[in-house]
Protein backbone atom coordinates (compact mmCIF):
# COMPACT_ATOMS: atom_id res chain seq x y z
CA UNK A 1 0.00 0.00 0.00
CA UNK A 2 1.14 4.14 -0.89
CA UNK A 3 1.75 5.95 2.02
CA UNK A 4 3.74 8.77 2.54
CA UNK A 5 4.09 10.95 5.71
CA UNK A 6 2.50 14.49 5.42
CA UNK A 7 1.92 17.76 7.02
CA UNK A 8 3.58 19.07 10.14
CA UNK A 9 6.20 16.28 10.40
CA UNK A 10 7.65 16.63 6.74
CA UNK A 11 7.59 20.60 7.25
CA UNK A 12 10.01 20.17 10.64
CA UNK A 13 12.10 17.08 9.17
CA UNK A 14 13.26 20.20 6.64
CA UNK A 15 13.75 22.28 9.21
CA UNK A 16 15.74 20.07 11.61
CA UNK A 17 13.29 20.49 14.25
CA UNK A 18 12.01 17.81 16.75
CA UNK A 19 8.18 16.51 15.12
CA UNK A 20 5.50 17.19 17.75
CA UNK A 21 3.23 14.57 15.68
CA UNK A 22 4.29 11.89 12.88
CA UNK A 23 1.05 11.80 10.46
CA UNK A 24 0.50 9.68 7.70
CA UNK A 25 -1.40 9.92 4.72
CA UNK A 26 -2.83 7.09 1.78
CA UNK A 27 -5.22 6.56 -0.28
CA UNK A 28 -6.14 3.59 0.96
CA UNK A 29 -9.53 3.69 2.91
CA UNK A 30 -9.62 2.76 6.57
CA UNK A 31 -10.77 -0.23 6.94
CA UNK A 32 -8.26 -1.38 4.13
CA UNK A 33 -5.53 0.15 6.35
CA UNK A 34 -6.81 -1.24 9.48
CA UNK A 35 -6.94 -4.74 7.51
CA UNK A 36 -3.17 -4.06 7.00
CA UNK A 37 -1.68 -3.16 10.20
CA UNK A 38 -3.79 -6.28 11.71
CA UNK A 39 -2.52 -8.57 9.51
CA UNK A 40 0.97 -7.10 10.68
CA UNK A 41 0.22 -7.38 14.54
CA UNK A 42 0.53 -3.30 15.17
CA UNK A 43 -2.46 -2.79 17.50
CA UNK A 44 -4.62 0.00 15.58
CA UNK A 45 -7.50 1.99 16.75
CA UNK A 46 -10.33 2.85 14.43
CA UNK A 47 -9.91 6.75 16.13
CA UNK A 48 -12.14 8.89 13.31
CA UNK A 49 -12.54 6.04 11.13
CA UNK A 50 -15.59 7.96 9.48
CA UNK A 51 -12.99 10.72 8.65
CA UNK A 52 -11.12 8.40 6.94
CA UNK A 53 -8.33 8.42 10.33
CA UNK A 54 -7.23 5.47 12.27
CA UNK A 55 -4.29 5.16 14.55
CA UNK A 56 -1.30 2.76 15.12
CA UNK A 57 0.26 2.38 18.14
CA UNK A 58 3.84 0.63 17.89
CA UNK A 59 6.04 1.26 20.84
CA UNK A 60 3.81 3.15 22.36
CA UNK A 61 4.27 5.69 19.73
CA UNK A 62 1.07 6.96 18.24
CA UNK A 63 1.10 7.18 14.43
CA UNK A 64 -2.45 8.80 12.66
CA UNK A 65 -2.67 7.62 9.29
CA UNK A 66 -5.53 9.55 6.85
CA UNK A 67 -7.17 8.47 3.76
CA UNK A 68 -6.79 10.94 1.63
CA UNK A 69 -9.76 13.30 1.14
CA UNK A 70 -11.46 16.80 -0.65
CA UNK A 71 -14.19 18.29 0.61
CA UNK A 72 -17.50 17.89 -0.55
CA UNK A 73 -19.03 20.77 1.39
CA UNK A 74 -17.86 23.67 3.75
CA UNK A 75 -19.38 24.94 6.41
CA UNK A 76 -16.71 26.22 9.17
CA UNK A 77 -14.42 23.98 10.45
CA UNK A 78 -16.91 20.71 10.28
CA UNK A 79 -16.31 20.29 6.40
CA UNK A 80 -17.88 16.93 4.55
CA UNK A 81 -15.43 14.85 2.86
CA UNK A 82 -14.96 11.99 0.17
CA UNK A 83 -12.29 10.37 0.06
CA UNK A 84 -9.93 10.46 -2.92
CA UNK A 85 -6.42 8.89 -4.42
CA UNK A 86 -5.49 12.48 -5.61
CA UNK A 87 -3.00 13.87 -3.58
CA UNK A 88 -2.99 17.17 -4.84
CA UNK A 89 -6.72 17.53 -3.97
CA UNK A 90 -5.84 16.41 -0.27
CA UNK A 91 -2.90 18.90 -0.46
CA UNK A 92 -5.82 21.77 -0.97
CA UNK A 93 -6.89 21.01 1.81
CA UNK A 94 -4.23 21.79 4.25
CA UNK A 95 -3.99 25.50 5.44
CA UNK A 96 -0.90 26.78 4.87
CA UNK A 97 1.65 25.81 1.56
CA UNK A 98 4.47 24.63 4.55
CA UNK A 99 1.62 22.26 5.88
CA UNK A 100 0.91 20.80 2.74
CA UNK A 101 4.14 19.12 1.44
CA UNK A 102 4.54 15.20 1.94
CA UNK A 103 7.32 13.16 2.01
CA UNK A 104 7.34 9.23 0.79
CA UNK A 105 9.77 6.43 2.67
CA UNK A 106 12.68 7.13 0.43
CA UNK A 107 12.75 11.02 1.87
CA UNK A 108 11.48 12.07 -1.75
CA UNK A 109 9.44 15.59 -0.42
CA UNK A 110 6.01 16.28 -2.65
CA UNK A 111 5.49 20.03 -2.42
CA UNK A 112 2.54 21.04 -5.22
CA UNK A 113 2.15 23.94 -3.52
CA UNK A 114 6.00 25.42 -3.37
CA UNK A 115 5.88 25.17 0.66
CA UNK A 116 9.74 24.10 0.46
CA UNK A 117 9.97 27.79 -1.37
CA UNK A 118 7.85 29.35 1.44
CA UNK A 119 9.59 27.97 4.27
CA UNK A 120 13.29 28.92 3.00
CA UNK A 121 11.88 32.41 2.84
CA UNK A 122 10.19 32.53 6.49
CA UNK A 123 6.78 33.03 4.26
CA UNK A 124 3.45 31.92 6.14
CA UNK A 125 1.06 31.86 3.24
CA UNK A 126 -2.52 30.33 2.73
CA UNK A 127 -3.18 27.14 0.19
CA UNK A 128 -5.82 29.34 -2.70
CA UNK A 129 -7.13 32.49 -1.51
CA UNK A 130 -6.40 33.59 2.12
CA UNK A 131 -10.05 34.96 2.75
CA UNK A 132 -11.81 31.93 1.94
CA UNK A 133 -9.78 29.58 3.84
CA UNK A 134 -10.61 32.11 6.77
CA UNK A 135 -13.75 32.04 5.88
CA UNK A 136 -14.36 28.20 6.25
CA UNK A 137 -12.96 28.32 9.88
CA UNK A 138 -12.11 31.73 11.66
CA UNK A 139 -9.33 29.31 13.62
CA UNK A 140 -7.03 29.73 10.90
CA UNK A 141 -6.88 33.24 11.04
CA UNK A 142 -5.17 32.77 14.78
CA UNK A 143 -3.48 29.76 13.38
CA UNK A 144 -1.74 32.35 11.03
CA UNK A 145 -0.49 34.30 13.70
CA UNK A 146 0.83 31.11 14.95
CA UNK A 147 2.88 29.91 12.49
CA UNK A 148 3.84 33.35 11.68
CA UNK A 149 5.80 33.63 15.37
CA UNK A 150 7.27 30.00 15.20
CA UNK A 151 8.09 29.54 11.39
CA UNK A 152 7.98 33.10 9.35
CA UNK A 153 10.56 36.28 9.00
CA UNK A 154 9.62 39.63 7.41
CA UNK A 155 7.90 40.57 5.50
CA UNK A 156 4.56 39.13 5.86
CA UNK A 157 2.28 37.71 3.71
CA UNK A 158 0.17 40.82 2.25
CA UNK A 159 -2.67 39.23 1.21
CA UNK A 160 -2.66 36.98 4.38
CA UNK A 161 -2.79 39.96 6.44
CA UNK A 162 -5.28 41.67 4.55
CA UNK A 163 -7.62 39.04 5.05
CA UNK A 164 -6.98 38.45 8.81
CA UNK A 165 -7.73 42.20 9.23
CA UNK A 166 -10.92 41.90 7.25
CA UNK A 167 -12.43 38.86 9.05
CA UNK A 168 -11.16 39.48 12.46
CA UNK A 169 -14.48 40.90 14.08
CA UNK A 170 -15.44 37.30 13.79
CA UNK A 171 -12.95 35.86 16.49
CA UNK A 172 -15.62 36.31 18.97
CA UNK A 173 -17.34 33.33 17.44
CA UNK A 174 -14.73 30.94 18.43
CA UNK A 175 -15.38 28.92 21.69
CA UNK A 176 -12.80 30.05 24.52
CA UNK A 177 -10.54 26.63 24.64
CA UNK A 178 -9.98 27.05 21.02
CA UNK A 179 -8.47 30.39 21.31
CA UNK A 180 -6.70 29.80 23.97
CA UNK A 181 -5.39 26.52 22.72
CA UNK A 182 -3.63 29.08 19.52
CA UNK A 183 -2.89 32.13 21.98
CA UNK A 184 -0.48 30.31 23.93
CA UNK A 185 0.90 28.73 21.47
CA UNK A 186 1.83 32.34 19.85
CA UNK A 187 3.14 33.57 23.41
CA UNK A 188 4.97 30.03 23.60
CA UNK A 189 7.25 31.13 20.39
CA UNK A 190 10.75 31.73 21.24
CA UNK A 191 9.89 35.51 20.39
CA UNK A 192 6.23 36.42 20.61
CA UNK A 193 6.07 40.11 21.16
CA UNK A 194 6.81 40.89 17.48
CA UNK A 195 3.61 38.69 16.48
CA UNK A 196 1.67 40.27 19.34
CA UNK A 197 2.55 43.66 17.79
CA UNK A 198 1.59 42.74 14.27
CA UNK A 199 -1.87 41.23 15.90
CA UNK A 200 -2.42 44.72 17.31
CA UNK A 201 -1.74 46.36 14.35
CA UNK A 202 -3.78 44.16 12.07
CA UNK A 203 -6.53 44.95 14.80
CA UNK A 204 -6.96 40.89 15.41
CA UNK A 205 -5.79 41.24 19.53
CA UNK A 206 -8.23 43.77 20.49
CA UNK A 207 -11.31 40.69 19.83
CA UNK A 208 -9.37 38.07 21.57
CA UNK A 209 -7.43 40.00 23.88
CA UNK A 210 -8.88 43.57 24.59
CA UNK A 211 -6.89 43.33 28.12
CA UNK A 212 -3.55 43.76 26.31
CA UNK A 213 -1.20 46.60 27.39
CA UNK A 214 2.25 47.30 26.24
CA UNK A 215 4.51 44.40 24.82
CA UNK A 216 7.79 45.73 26.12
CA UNK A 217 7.53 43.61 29.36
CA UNK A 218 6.46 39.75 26.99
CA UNK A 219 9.37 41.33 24.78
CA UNK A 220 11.64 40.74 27.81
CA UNK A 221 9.93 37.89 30.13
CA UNK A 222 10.52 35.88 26.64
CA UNK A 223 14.35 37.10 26.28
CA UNK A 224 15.31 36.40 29.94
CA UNK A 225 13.48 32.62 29.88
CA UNK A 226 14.59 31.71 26.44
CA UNK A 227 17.90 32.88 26.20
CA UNK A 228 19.58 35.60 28.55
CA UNK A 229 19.40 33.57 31.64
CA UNK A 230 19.92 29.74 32.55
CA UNK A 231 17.81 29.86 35.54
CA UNK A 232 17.68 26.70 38.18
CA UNK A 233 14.11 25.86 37.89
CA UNK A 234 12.07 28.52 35.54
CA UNK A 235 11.10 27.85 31.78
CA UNK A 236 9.00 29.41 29.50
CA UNK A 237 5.49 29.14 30.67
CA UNK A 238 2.27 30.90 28.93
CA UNK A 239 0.35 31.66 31.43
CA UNK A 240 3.03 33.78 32.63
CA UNK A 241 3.06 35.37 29.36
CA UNK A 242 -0.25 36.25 29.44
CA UNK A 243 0.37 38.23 32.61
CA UNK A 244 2.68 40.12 31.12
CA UNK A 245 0.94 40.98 28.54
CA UNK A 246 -1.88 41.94 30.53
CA UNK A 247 -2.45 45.75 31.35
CA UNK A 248 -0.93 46.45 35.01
CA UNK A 249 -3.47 47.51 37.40
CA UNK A 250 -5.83 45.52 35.73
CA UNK A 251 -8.49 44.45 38.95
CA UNK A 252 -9.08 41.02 40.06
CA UNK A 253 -12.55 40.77 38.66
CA UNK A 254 -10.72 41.76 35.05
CA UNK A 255 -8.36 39.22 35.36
CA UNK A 256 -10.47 36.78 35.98
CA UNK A 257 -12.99 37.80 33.36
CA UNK A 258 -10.15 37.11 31.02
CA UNK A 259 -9.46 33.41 32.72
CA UNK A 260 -13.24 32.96 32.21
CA UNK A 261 -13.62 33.84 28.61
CA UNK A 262 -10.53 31.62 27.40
CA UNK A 263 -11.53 28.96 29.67
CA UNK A 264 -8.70 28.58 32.21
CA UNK A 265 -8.78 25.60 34.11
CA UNK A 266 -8.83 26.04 37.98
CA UNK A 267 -5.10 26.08 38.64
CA UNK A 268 -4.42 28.10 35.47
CA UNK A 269 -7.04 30.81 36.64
CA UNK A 270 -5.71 30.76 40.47
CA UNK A 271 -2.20 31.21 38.86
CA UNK A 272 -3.04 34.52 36.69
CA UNK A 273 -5.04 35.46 39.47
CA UNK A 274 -1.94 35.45 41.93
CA UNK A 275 0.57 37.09 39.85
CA UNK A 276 -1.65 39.93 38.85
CA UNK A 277 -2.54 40.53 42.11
CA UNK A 278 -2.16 43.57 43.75
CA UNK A 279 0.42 43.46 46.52
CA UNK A 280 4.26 44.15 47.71
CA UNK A 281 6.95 44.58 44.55
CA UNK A 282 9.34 41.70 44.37
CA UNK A 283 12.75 43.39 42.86
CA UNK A 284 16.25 43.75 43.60
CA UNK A 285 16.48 46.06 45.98
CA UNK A 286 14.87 43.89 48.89
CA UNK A 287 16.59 42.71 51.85
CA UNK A 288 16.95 38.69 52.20
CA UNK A 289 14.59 39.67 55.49
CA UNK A 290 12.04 41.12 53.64
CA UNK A 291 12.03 38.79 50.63
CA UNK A 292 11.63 35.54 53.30
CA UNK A 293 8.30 37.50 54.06
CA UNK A 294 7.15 37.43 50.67
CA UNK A 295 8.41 34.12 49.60
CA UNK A 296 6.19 32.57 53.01
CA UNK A 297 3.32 34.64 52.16
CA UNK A 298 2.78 33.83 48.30
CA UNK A 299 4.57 31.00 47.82
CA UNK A 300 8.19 30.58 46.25
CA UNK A 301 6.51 29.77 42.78
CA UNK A 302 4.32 32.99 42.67
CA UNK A 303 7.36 35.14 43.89
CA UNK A 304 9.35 33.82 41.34
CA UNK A 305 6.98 34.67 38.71
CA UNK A 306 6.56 38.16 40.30
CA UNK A 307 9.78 38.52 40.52
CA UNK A 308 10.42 37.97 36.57
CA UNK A 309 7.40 40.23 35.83
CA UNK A 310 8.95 42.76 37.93
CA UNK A 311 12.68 42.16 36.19
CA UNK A 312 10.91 42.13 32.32
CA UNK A 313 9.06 45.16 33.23
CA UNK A 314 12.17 47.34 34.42
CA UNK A 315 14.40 45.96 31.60
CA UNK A 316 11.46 46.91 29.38
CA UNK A 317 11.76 50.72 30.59
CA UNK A 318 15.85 50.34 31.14
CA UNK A 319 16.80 48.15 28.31
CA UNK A 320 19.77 46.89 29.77
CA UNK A 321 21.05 46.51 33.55
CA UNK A 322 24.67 46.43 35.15
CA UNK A 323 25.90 43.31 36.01
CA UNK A 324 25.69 43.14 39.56
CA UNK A 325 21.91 43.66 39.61
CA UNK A 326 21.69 41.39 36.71
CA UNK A 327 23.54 38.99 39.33
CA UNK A 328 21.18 40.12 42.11
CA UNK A 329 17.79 39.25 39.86
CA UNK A 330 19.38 36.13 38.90
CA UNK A 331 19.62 35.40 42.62
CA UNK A 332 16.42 36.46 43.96
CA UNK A 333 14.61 34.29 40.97
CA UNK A 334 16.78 31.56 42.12
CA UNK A 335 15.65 31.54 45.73
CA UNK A 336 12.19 31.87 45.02
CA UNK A 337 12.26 28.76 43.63
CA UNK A 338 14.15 26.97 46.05
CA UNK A 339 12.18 28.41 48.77
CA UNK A 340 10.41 25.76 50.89
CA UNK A 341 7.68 27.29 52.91
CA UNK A 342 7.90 27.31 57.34
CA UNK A 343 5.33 25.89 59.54
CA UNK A 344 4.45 27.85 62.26
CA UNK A 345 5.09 26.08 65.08
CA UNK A 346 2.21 26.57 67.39
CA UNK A 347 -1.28 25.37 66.86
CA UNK A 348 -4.54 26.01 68.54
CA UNK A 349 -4.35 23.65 71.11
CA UNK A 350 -1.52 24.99 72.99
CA UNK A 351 -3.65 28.09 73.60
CA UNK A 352 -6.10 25.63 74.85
CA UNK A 353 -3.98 23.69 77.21
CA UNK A 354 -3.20 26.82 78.98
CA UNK A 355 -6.36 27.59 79.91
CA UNK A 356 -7.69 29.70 77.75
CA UNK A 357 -11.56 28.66 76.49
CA UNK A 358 -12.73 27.96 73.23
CA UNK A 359 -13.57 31.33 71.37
CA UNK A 360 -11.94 34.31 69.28
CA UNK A 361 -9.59 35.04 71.81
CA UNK A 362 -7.57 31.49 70.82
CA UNK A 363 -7.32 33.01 67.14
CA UNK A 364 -6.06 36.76 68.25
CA UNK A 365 -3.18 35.11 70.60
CA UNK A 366 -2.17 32.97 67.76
CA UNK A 367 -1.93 35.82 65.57
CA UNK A 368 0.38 37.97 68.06
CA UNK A 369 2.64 35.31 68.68
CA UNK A 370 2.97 34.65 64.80
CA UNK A 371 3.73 38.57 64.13
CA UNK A 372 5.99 38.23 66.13
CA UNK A 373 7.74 35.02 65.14
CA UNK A 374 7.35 36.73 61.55
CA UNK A 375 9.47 39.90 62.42
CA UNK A 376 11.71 37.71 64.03
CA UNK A 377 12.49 36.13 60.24
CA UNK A 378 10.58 32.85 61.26
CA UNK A 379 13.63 31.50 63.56
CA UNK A 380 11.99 31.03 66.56
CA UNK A 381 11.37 27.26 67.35
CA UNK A 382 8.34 26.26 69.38
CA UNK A 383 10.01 26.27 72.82
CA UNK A 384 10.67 30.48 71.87
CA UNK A 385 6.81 30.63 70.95
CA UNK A 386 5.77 28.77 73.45
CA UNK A 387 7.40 31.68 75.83
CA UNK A 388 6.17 34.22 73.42
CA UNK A 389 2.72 32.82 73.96
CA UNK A 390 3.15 32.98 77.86
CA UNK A 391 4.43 36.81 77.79
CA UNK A 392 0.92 37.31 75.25
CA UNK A 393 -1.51 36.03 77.83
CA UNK A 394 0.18 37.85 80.74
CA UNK A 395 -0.03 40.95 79.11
């Protein structure tokens, strides 16, 4: 049976990159191809075997292979389909000319559409006419922007661009996960801001994203993650991105509007949420005292993030920074991370076994005693507390 792989994996096998997915394409149908890989023992799942896909697992690697297929009918991103044994007509049907090469099991590389051309060149441009392909699902549009951060160089497709522009009052109709899904994977590029700048332009980030502010600080969370610094225990991470491409000052009912509309999950909202969040500035100028305080009250993780906010936002306004508080930055990140948080070491019941009845008055001793242990940078063991607590009830 013909099969060649196609798509993604042939467009990153030129480039030298790592494939995220190895697809494969044929014109045989699916249950021919299931028929195959049985009568070869490789365990195969029939996973969209009425669009013509079915997948086979060998070393617990998953492999989709695709009948080839045109479409019969458009009508947004649900199109009907026939399949076909015309490769060029499945070709059409791939979004962008670098998507749309294939390559057969001798590492000949089928490119009807001159992707090989396209990709040399850093050129993100649409298979046929860049409206309609838009048109037949308003994804692509974001998907642009996409490929345009990881795969494309100036200048930009005109046509492309015109189109996006034209159609992107339609965004809104997109569900929230679906956006989302292509948003990070634009603030995930090794570079972002420049894409996030040509989105703004092209007005196409003020429907997805109308909480955007100023990209100097992405410009420089993405510089310091990706290249400047090798930090201990930070990587790039999109939901940090967001942040920092969020307006500052934005309030915590905004913020979580936006975690709402893209449809966060619970630990992604509670992270935006707590680095947006009003409260003390994490930066270089801190004391180790002072920074314990922080680290113990948000968390190392949080402060860490703050921190790096912080850092992008004055190299965004400073451009560049001596070394020393380069060094100092580097540090503070550093610790953050490391930071494991202290139990304080008294509970309620030792207020209770000294007498003192059930009621609010337990809670305000506990309190006292822990401002204090706080000021005194959280090195008093339980014995010193335990004294503290004494002096508390005398008083």
């Amino acid at each position: 049976a013909q099969a060649r792989f196609i798509g993604g994996c042939v467009r990153d096998a030129v480039l030298k990159r790592p494939a995220q997915d190895i697809d494969i394409a044929t014109p045989e149908p699916p249950e021919r191809v299931m028929k195959i890989l049985d009568a070869a023992d490789i365990h195969v799942i029939p996973t969209g075997i009425q669009h013509g896909t079915v997948t086979a697992v060998v070393d617990h690697h998953h492999f989709e292979i695709t009948t080839l297929r045109v479409d019969v009918e458009n009508f947004g991103r649900h199109a009907r389909v026939a399949f076909t044994d015309d490769w060029t007509q499945d070709a059409a049907r791939r979004d962008f000319t670098i998507n749309a090469m294939s390559c057969d099991e001798d590492g000949n590389v089928y490119d009807p559409y001159k992707g090989l051309d396209d990709l040399g060149a850093g050129r993100v441009r649409f298979v046929g006419r860049a409206e309609q392909r838009i048109d037949e699902d308003v994804l692509r549009l974001l998907r642009f922007f996409r490929f345009q951060a990881q795969y494309g160089r100036p200048p930009v497709d005109i046509d492309a661009l015109a189109a996006c522009r034209k159609l992107a009052p339609r965004l809104p109709e997109l569900s929230g996960e679906r956006v989302r899904g292509e948003l990070f994977r634009i603030l995930m590029a090794p570079n972002p801001a420049d894409t996030v700048t040509l989105m703004r332009a092209e007005r196409v980030l003020e429907h997805i994203l109308p909480e955007a502010g100023d990209v100097g600080r992405l410009r420089f969370l993405a510089w310091l993650t990706e290249r400047a610094v090798k930090f201990d225990a930070v990587g790039p991470d999109p939901v940090r991105r967001l942040a920092a491409l969020l307006r500052p000052g934005l309030d915590a009912d905004a913020v979580a509007g936006v975690a709402e509309r893209l449809k966060f999950s619970n630990a992604e909202r509670k992270h935006l949420l707590a680095m947006c969040a009003p409260g003390p500035d994490i930066d270089d100028a801190l004391d180790d005292r002072a920074l314990r305080r922080i680290f113990q009250d948000v968390g190392g993780d949080i402060a860490a993030d703050r921190a790096l906010l912080t850092w992008a936002g004055v190299l965004a306004l400073e451009s560049h920074l001596p070394r020393a508080r380069t060094e100092a930055w580097i540090g503070l990140v550093n610790a953050a991370k490391a930071w494991e948080p202290i139990s304080f070491p008294l509970q309620g019941r030792d207020v209770l076994a000294r007498g003192v009845a059930h009621g609010p008055e337990v809670g305000h001793l506990l309190k006292e005693v822990e401002a204090w242990w706080r000021t005194e940078d959280f090195r008093p063991d339980r014995d010193a507390c335990l004294v503290r607590l004494d002096a508390a009830m005398a008083g």
